[in-house]
PDB file of N, CA and C in Angstrom:
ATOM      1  N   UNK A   1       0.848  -1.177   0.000  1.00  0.00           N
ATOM      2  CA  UNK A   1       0.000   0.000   0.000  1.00  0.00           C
ATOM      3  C   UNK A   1       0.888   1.233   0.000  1.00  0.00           C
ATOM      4  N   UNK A   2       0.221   2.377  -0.762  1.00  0.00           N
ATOM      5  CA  UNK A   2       1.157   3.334  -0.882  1.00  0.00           C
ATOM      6  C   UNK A   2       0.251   4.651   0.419  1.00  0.00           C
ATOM      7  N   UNK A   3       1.058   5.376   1.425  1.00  0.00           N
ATOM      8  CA  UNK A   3       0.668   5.788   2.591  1.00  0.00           C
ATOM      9  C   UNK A   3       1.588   7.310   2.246  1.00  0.00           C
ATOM     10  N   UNK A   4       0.927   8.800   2.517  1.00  0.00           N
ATOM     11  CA  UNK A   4       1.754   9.676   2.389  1.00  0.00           C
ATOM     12  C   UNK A   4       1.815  10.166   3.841  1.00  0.00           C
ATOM     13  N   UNK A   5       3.690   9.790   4.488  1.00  0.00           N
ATOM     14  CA  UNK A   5       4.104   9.833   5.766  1.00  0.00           C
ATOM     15  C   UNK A   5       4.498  11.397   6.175  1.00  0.00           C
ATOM     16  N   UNK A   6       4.103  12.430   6.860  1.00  0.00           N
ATOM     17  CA  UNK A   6       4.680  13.496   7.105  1.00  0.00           C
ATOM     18  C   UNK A   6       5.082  14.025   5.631  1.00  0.00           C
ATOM     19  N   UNK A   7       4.425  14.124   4.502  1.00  0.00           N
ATOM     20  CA  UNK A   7       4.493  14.544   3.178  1.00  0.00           C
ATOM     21  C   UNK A   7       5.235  14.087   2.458  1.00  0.00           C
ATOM     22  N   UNK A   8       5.799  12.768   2.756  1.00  0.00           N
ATOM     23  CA  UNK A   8       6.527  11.773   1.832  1.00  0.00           C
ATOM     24  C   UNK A   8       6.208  10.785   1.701  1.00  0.00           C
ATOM     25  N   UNK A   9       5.809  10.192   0.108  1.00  0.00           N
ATOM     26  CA  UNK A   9       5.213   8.929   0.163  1.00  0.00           C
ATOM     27  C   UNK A   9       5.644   7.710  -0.026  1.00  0.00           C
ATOM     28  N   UNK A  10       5.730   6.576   0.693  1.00  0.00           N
ATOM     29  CA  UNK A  10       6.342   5.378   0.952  1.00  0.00           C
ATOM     30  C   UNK A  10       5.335   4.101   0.936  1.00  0.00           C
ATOM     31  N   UNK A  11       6.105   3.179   0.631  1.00  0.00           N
ATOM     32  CA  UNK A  11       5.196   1.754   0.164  1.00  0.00           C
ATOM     33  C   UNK A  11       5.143   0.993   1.480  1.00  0.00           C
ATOM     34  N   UNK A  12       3.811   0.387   2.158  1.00  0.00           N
ATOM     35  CA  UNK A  12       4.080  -0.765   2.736  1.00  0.00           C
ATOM     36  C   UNK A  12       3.648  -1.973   2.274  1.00  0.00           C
ATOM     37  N   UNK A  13       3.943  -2.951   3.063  1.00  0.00           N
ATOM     38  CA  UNK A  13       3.024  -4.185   2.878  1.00  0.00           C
ATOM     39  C   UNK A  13       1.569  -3.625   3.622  1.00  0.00           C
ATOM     40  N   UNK A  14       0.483  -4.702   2.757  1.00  0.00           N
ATOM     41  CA  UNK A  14      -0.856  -3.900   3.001  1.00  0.00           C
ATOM     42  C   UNK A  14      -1.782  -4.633   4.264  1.00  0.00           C
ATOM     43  N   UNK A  15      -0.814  -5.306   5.076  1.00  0.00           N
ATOM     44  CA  UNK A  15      -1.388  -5.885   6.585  1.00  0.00           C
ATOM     45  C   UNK A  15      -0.631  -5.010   7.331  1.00  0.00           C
ATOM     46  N   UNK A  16      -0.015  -3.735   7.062  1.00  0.00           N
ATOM     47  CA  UNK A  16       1.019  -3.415   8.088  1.00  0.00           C
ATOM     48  C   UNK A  16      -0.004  -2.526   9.324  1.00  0.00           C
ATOM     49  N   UNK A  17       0.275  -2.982  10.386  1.00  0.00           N
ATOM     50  CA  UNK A  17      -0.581  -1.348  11.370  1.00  0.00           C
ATOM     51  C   UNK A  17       0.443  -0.409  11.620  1.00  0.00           C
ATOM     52  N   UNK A  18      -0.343   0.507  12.058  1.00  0.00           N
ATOM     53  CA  UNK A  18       0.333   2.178  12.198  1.00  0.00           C
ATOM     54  C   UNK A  18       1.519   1.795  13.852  1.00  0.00           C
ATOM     55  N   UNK A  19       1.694   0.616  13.901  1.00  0.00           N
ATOM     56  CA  UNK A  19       2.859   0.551  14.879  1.00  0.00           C
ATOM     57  C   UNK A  19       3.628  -0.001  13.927  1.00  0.00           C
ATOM     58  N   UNK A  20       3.737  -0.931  13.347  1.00  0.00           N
ATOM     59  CA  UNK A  20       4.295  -1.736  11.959  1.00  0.00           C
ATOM     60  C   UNK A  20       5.344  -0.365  11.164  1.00  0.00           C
ATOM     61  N   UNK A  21       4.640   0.133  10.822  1.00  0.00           N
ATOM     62  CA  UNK A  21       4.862   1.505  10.280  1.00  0.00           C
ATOM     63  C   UNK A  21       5.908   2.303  10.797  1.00  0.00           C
ATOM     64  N   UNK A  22       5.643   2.536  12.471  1.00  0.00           N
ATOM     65  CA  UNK A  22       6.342   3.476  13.286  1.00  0.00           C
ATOM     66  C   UNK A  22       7.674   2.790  12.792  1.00  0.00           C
ATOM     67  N   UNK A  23       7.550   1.142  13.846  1.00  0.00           N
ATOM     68  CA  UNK A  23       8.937   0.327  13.861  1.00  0.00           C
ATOM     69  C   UNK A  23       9.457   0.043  12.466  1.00  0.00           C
ATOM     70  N   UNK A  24       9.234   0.518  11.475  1.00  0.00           N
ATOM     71  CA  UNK A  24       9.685   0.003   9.978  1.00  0.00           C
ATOM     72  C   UNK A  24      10.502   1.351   9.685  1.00  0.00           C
ATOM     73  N   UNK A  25       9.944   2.535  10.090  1.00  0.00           N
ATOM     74  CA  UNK A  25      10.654   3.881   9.542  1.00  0.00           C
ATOM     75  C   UNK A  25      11.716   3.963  10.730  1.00  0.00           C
ATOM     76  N   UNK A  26      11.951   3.332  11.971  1.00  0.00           N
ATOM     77  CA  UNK A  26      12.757   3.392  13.163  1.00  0.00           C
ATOM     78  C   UNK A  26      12.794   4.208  14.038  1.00  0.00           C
ATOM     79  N   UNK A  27      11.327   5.136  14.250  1.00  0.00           N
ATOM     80  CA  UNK A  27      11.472   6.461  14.833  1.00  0.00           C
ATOM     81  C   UNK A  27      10.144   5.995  16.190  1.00  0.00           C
ATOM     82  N   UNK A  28      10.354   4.408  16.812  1.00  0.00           N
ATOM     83  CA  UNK A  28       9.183   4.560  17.489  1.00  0.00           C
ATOM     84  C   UNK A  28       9.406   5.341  18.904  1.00  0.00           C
ATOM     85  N   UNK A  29      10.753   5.340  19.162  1.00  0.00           N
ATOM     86  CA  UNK A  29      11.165   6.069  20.548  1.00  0.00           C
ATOM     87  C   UNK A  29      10.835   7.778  20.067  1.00  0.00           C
ATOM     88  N   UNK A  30      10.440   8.584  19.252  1.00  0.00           N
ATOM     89  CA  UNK A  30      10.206   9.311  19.024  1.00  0.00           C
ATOM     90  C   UNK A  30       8.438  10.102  18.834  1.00  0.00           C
ATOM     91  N   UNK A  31       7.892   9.517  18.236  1.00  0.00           N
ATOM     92  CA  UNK A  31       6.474   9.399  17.872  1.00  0.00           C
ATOM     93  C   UNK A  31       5.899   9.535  18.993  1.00  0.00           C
ATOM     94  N   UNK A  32       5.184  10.707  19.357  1.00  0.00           N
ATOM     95  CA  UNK A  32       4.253  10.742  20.902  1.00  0.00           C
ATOM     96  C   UNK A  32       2.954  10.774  20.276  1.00  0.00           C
ATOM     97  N   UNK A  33       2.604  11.431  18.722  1.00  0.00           N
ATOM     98  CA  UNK A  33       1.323  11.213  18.589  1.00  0.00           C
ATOM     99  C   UNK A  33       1.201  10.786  16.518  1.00  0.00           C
ATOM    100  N   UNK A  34      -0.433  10.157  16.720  1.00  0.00           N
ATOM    101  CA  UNK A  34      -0.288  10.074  15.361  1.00  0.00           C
ATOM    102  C   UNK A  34      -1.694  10.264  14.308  1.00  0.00           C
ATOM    103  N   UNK A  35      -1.476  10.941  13.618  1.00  0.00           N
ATOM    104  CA  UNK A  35      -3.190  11.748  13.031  1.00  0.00           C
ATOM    105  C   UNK A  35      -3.211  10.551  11.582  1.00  0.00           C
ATOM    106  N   UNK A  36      -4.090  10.120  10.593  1.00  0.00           N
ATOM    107  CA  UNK A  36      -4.513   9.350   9.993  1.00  0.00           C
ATOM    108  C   UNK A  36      -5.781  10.495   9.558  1.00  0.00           C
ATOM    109  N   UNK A  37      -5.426  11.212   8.263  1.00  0.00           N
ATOM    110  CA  UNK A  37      -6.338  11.533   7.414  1.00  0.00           C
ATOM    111  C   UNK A  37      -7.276  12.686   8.548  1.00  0.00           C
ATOM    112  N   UNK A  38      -6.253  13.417   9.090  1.00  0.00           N
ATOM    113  CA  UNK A  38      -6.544  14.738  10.319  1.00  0.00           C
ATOM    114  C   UNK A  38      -7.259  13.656  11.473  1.00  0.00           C
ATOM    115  N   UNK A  39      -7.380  12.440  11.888  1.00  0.00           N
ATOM    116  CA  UNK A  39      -7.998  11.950  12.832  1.00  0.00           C
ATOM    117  C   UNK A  39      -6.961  11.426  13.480  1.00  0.00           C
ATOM    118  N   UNK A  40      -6.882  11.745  14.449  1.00  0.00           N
ATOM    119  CA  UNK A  40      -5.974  11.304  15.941  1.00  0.00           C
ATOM    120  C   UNK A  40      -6.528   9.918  16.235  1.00  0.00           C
ATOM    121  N   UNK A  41      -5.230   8.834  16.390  1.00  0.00           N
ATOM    122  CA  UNK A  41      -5.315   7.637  16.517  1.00  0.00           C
ATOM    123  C   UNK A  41      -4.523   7.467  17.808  1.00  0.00           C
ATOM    124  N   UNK A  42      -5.600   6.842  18.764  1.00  0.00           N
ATOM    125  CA  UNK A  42      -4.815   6.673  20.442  1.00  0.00           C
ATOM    126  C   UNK A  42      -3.570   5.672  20.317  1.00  0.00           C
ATOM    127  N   UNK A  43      -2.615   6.043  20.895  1.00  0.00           N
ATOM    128  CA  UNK A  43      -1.651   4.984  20.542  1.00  0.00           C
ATOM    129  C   UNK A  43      -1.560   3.477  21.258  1.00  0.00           C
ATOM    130  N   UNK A  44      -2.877   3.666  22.300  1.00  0.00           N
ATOM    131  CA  UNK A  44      -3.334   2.025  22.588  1.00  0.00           C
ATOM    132  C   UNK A  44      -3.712   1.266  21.645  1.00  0.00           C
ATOM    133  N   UNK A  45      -4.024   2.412  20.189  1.00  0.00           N
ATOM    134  CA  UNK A  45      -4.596   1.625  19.080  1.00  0.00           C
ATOM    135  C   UNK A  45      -3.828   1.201  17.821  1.00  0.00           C
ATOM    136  N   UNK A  46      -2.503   1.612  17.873  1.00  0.00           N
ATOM    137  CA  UNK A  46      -1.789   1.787  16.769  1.00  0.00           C
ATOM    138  C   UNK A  46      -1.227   0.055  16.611  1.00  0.00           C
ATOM    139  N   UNK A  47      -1.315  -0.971  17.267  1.00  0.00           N
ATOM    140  CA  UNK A  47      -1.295  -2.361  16.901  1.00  0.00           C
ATOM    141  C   UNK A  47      -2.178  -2.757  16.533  1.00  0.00           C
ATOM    142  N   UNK A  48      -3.567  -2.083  16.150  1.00  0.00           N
ATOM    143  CA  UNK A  48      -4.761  -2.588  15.693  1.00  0.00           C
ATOM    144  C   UNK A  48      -5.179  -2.129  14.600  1.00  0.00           C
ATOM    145  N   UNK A  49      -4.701  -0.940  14.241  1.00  0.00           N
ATOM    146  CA  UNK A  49      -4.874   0.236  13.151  1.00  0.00           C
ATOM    147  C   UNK A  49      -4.185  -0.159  11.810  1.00  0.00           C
ATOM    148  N   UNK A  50      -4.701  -0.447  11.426  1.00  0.00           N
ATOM    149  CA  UNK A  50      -4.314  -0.673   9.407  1.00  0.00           C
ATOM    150  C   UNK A  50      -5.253   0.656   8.623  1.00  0.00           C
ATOM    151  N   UNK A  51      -3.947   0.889   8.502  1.00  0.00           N
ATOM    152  CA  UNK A  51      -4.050   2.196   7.879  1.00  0.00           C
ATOM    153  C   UNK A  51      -4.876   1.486   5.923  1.00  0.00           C
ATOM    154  N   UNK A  52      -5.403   2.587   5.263  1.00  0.00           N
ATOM    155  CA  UNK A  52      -5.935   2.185   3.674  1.00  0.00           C
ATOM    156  C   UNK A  52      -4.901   2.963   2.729  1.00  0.00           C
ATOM    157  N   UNK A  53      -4.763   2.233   1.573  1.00  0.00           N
ATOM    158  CA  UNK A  53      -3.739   2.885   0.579  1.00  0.00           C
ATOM    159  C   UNK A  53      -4.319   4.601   0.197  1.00  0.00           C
ATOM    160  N   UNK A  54      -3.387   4.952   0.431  1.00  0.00           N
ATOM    161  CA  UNK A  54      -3.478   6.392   0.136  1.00  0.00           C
ATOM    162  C   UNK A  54      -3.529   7.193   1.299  1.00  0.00           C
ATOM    163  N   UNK A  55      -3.900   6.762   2.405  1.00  0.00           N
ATOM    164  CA  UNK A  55      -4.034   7.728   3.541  1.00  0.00           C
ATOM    165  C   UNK A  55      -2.711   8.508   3.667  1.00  0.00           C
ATOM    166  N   UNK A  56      -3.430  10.066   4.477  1.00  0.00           N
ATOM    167  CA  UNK A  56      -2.024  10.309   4.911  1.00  0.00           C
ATOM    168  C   UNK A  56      -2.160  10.532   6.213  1.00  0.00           C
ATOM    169  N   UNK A  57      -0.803  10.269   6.452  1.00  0.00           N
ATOM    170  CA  UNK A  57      -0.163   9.729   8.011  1.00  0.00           C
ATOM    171  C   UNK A  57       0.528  10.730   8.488  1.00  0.00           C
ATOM    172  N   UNK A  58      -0.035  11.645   9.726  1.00  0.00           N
ATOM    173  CA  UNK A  58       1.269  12.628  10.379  1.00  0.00           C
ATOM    174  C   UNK A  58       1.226  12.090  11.572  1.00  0.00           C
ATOM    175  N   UNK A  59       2.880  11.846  11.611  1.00  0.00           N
ATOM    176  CA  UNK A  59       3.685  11.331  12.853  1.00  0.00           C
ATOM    177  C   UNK A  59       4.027  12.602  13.471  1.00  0.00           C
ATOM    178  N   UNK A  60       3.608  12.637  14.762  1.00  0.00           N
ATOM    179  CA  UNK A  60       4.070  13.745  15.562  1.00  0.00           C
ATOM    180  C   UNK A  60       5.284  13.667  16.724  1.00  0.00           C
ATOM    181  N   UNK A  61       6.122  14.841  16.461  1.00  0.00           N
ATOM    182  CA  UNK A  61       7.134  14.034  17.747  1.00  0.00           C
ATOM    183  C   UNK A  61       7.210  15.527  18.587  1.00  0.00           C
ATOM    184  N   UNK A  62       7.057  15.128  19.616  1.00  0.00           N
ATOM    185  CA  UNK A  62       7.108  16.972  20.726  1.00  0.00           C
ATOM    186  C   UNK A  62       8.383  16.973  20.787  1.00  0.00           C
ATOM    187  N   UNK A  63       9.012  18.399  20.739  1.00  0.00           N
ATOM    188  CA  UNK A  63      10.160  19.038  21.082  1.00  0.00           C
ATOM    189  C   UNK A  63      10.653  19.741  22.040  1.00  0.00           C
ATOM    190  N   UNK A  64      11.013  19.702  23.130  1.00  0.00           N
ATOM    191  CA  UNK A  64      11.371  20.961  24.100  1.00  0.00           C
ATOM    192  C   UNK A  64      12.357  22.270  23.462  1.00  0.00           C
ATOM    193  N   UNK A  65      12.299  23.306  24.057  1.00  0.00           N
ATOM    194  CA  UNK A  65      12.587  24.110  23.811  1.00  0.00           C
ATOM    195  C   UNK A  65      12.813  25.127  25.049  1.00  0.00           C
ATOM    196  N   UNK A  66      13.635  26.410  24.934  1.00  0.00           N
ATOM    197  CA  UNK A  66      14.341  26.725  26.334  1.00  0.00           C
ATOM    198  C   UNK A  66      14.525  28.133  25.555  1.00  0.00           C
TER     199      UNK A  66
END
């Protein structure tokens, strides 16, 4: 399935869930939140969540700042 990630678009396999995803791009220690087509997906749900070809996916990561 083709998924557009933070405005870049990348192929998965089409059983992958939106944790599949996280751990495939390597940024899961990063990722605090994650929107699916502007809808916020709880991340209790992101092992259950199969994303559809074409969606787009914003991975959010918080930053501190000083």
């Amino acid at each position: 399935m083709t998924l557009i990630i933070n405005g870049e678009t990348k192929d998965f396999k089409d059983d992958f869930t939106l944790q599949n995803i996280i751990t495939n791009l390597q940024i899961e220690d990063k990722v605090m939140a994650a929107a699916v087509n502007m809808n916020i997906v709880k991340k209790d749900d992101w092992n259950s969540f199969i994303p559809k070809n074409d969606d787009k996916i914003e991975l959010l990561q918080f930053v501190g700042g000083g």
